[in-house]
Protein backbone atom coordinates (compact mmCIF):
# COMPACT_ATOMS: atom_id res chain seq x y z
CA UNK A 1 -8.89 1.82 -0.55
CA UNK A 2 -5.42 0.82 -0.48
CA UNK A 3 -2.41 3.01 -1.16
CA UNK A 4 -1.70 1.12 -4.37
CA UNK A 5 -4.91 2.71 -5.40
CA UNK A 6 -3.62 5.53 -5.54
CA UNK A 7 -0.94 5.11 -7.65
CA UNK A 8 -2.88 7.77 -10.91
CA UNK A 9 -2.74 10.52 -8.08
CA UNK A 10 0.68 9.91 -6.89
CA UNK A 11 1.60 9.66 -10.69
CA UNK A 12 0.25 13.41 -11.31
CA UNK A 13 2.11 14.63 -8.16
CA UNK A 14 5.06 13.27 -9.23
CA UNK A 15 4.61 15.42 -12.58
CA UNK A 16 4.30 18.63 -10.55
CA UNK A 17 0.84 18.74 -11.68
CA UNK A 18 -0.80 19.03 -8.30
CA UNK A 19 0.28 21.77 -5.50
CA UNK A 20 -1.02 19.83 -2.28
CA UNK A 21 -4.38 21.94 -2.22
CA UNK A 22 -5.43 20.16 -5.56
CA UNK A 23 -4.24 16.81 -4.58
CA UNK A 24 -5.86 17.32 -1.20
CA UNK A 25 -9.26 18.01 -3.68
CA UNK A 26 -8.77 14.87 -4.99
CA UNK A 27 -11.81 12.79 -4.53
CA UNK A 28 -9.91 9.80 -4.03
CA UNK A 29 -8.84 11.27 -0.58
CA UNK A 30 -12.07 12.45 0.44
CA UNK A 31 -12.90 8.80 1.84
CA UNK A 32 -10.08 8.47 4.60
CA UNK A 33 -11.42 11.28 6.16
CA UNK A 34 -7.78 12.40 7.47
CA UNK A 35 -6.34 15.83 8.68
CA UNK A 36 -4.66 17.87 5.67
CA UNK A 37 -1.28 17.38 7.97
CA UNK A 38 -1.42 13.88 7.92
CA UNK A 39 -2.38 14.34 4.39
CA UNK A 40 0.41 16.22 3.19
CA UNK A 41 3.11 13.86 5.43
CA UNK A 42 2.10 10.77 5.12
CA UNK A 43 0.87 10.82 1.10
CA UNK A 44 1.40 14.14 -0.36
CA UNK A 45 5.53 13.89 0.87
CA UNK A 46 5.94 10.35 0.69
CA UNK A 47 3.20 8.19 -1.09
CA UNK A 48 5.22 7.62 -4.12
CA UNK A 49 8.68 6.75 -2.44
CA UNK A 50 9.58 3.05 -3.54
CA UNK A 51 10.58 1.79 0.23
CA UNK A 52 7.01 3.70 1.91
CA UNK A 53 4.98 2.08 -0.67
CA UNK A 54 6.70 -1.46 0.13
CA UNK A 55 6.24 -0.88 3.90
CA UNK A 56 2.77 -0.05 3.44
CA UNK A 57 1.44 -0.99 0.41
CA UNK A 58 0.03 -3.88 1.95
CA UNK A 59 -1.99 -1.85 4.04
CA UNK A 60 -5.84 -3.19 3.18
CA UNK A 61 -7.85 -0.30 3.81
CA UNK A 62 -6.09 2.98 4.20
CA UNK A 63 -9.61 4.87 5.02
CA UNK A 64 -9.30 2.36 8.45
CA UNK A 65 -6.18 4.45 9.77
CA UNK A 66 -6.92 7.34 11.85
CA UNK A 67 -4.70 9.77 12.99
CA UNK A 68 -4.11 10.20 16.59
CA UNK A 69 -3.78 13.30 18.53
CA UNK A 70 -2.03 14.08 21.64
């Protein structure tokens, strides 16, 4: 999966369609495995800003990141 994939979701969360407990429901997301924190900062706050998705758009598979905890 890469973030450009998710480009339908990020469309409806731009819309104010999706509070971030439906977007977390999102089957799409259900594949990176990642904590609803990371979640909610890294996609839900910022996966449709133009210079994030530049940065890491090219990012091949984002189910590959992992978060890490302290």
């Amino acid at each position: 999966m890469k973030l450009s994939d998710l480009s339908p979701l990020m469309t409806r969360r731009q819309d104010g369609g999706l509070s971030f407990a439906r977007f977390r429901a999102d089957p799409s997301l259900v594949s990176p495995q990642w904590p609803d924190d990371v979640l909610e900062q890294f996609l839900f706050d910022h996966g449709d800003n133009a210079a994030f998705v530049h940065d890491y758009g090219g990012t091949k598979d984002c189910a590959a990141v992992r978060a890490v905890r302290p």
